[in-house]
PDB file of N, CA and C in Angstrom:
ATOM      1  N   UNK A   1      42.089 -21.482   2.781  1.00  0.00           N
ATOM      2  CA  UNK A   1      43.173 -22.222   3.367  1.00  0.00           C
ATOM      3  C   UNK A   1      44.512 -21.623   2.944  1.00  0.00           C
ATOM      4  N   UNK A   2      44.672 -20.969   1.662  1.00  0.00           N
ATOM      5  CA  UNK A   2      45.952 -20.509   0.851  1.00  0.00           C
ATOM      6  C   UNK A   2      46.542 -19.284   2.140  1.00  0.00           C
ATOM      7  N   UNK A   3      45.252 -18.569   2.636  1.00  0.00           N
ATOM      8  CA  UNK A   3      45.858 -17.241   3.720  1.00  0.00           C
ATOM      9  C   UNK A   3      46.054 -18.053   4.771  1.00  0.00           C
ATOM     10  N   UNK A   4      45.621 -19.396   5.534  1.00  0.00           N
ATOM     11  CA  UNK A   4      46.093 -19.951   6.866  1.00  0.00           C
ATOM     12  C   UNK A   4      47.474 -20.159   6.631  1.00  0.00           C
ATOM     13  N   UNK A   5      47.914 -21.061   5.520  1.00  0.00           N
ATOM     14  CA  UNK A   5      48.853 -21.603   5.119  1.00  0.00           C
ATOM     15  C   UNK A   5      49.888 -21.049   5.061  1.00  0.00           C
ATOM     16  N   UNK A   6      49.792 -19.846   4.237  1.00  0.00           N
ATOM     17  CA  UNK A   6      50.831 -18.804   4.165  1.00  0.00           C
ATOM     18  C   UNK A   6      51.165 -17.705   5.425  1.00  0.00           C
ATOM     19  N   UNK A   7      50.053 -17.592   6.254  1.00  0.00           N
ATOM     20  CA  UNK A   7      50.568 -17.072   7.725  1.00  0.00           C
ATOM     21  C   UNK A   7      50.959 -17.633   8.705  1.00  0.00           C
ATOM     22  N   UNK A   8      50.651 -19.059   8.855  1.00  0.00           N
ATOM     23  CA  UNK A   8      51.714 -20.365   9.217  1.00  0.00           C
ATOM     24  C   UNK A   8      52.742 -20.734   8.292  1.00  0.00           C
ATOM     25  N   UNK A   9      53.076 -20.020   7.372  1.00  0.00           N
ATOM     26  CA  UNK A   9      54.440 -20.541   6.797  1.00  0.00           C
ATOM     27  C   UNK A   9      54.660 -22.263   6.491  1.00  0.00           C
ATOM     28  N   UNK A  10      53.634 -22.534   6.053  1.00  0.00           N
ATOM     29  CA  UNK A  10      53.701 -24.014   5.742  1.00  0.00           C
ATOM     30  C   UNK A  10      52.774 -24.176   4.085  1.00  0.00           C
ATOM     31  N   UNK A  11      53.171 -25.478   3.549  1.00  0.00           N
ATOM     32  CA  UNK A  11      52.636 -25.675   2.696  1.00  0.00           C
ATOM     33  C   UNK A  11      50.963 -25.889   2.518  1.00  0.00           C
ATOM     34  N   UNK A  12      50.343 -25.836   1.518  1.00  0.00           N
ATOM     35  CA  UNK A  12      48.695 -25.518   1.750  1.00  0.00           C
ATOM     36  C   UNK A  12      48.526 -27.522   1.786  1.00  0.00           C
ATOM     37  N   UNK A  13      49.265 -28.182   1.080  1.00  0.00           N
ATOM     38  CA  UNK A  13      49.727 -29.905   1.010  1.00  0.00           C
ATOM     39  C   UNK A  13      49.661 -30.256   2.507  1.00  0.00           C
ATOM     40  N   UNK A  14      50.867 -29.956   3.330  1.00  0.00           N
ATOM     41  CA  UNK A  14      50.763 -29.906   4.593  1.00  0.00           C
ATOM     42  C   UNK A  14      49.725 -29.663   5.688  1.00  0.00           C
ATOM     43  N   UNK A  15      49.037 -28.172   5.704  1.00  0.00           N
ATOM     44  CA  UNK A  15      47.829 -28.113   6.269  1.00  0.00           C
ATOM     45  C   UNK A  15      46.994 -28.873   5.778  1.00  0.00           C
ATOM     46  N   UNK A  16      46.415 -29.186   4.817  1.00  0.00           N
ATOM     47  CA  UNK A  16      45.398 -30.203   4.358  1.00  0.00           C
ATOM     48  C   UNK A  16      45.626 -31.609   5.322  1.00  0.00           C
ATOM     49  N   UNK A  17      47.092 -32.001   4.964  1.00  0.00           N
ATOM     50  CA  UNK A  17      47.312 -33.316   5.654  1.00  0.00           C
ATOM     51  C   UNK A  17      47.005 -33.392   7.017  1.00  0.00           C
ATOM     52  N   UNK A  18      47.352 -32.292   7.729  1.00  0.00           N
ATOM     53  CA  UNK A  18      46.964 -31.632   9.348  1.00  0.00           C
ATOM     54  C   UNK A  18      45.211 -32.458  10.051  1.00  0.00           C
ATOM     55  N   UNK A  19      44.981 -31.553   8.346  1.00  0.00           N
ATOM     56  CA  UNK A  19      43.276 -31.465   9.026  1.00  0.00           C
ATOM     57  C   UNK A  19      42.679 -33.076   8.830  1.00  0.00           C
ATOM     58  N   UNK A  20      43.395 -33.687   7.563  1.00  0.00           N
ATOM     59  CA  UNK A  20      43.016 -34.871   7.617  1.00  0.00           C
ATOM     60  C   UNK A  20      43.332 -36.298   8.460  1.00  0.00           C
ATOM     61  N   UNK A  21      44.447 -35.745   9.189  1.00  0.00           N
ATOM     62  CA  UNK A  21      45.315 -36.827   9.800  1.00  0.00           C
ATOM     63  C   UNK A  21      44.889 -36.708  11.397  1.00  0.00           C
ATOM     64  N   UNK A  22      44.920 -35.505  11.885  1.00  0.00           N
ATOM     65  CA  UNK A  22      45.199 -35.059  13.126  1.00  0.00           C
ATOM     66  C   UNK A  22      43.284 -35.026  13.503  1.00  0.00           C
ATOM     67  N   UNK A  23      42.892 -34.106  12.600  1.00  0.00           N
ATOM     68  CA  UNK A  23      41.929 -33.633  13.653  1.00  0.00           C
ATOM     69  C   UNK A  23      40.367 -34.512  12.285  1.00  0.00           C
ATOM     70  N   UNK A  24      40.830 -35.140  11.725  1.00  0.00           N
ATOM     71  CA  UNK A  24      39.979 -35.751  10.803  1.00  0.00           C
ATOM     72  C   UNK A  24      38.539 -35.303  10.104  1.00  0.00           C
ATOM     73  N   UNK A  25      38.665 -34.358   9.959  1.00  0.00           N
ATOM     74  CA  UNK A  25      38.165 -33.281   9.379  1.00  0.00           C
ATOM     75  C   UNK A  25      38.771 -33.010   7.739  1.00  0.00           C
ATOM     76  N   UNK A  26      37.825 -31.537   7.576  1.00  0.00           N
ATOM     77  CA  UNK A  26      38.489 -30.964   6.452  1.00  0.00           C
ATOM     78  C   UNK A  26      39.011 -29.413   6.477  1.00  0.00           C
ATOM     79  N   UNK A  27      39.121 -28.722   6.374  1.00  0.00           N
ATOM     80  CA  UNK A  27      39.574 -27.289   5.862  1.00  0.00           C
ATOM     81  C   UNK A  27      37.788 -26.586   6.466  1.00  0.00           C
ATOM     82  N   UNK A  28      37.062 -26.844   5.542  1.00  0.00           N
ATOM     83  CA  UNK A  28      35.913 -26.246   5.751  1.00  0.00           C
ATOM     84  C   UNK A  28      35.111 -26.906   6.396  1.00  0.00           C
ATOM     85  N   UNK A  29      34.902 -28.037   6.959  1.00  0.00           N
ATOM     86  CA  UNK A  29      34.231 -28.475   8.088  1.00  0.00           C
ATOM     87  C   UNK A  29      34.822 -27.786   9.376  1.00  0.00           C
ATOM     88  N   UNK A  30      36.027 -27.682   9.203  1.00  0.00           N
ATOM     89  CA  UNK A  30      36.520 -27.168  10.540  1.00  0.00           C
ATOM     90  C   UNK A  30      36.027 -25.773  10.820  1.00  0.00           C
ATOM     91  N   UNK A  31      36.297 -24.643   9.487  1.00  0.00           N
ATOM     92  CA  UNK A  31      35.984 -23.686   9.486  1.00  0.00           C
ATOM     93  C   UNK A  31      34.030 -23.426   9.600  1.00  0.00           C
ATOM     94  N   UNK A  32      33.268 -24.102   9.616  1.00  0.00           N
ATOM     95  CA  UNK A  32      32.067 -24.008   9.633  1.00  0.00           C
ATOM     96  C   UNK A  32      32.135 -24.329  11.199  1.00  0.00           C
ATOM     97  N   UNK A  33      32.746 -25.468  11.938  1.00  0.00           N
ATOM     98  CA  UNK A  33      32.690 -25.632  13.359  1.00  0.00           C
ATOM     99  C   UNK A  33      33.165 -24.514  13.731  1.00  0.00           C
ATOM    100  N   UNK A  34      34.255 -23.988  13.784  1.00  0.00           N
ATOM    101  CA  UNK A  34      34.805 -22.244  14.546  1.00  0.00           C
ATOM    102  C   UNK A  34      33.848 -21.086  14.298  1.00  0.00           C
ATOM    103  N   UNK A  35      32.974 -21.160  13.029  1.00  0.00           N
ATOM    104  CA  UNK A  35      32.140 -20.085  12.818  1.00  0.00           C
ATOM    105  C   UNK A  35      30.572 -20.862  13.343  1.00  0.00           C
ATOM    106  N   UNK A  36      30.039 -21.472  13.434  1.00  0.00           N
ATOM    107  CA  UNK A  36      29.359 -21.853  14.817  1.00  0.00           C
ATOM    108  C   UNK A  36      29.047 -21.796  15.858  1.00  0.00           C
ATOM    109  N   UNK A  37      30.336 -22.110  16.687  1.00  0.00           N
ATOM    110  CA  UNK A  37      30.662 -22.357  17.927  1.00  0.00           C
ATOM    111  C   UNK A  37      30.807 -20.567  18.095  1.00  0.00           C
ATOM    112  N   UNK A  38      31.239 -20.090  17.208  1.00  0.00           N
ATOM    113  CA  UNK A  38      31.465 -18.457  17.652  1.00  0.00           C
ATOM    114  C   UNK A  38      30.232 -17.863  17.706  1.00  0.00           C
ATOM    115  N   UNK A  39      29.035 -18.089  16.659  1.00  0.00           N
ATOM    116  CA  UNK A  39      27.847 -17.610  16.992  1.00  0.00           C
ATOM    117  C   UNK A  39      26.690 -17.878  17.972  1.00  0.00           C
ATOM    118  N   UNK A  40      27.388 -18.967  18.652  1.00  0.00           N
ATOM    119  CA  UNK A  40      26.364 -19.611  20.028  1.00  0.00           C
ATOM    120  C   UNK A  40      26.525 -18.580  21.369  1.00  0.00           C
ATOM    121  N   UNK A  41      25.709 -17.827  21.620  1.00  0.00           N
ATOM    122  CA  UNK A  41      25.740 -16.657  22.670  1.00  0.00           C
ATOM    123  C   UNK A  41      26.487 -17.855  24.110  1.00  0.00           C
ATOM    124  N   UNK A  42      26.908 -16.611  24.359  1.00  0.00           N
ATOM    125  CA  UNK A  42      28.132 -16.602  25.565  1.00  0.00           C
ATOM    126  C   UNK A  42      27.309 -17.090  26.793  1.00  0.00           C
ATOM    127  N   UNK A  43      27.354 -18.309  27.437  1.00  0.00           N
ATOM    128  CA  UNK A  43      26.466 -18.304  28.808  1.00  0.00           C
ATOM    129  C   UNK A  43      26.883 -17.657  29.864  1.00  0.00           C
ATOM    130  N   UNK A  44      25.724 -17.077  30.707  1.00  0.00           N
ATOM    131  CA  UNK A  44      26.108 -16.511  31.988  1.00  0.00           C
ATOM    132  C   UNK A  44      25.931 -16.759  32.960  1.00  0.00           C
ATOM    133  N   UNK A  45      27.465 -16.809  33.765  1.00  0.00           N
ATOM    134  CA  UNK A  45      27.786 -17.205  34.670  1.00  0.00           C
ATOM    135  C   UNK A  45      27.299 -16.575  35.835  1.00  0.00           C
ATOM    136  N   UNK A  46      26.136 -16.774  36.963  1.00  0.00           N
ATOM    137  CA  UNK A  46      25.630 -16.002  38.056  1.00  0.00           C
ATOM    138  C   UNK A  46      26.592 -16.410  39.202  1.00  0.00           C
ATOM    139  N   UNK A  47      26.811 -16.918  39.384  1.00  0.00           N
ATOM    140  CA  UNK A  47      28.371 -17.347  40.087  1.00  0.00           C
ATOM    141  C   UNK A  47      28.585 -16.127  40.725  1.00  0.00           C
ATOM    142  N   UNK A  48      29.214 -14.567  39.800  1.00  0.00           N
ATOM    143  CA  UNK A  48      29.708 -14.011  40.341  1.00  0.00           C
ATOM    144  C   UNK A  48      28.974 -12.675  40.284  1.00  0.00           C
ATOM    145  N   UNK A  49      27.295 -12.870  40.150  1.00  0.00           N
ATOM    146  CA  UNK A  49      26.459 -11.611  40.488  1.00  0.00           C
ATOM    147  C   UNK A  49      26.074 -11.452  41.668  1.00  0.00           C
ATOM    148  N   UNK A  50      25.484 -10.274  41.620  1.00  0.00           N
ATOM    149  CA  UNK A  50      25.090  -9.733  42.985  1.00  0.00           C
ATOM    150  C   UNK A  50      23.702  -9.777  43.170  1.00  0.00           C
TER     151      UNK A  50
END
């Protein structure tokens, strides 16, 4: 959280409050949902095959 914090230019106090207020979560629950959701293969769309 110390590298999110500091490349958003905000306090690590602040982001914490973020994750707890806003999206009611934590720091690393969130980060386990984004690294998840990133390893679930991409569905394909036949829509636009031939």
């Amino acid at each position: 959280m110390v590298i999110l914090s500091r490349s958003l230019d905000i306090s690590k106090n602040e982001l914490a409050r973020y994750f707890t207020s806003f999206l009611n979560s934590t720091f690393r629950l969130w980060l386990a949902e984004v690294r998840f959701v990133a390893s679930l293969p991409v569905p394909i769309c036949t829509a636009f095959s031939n």
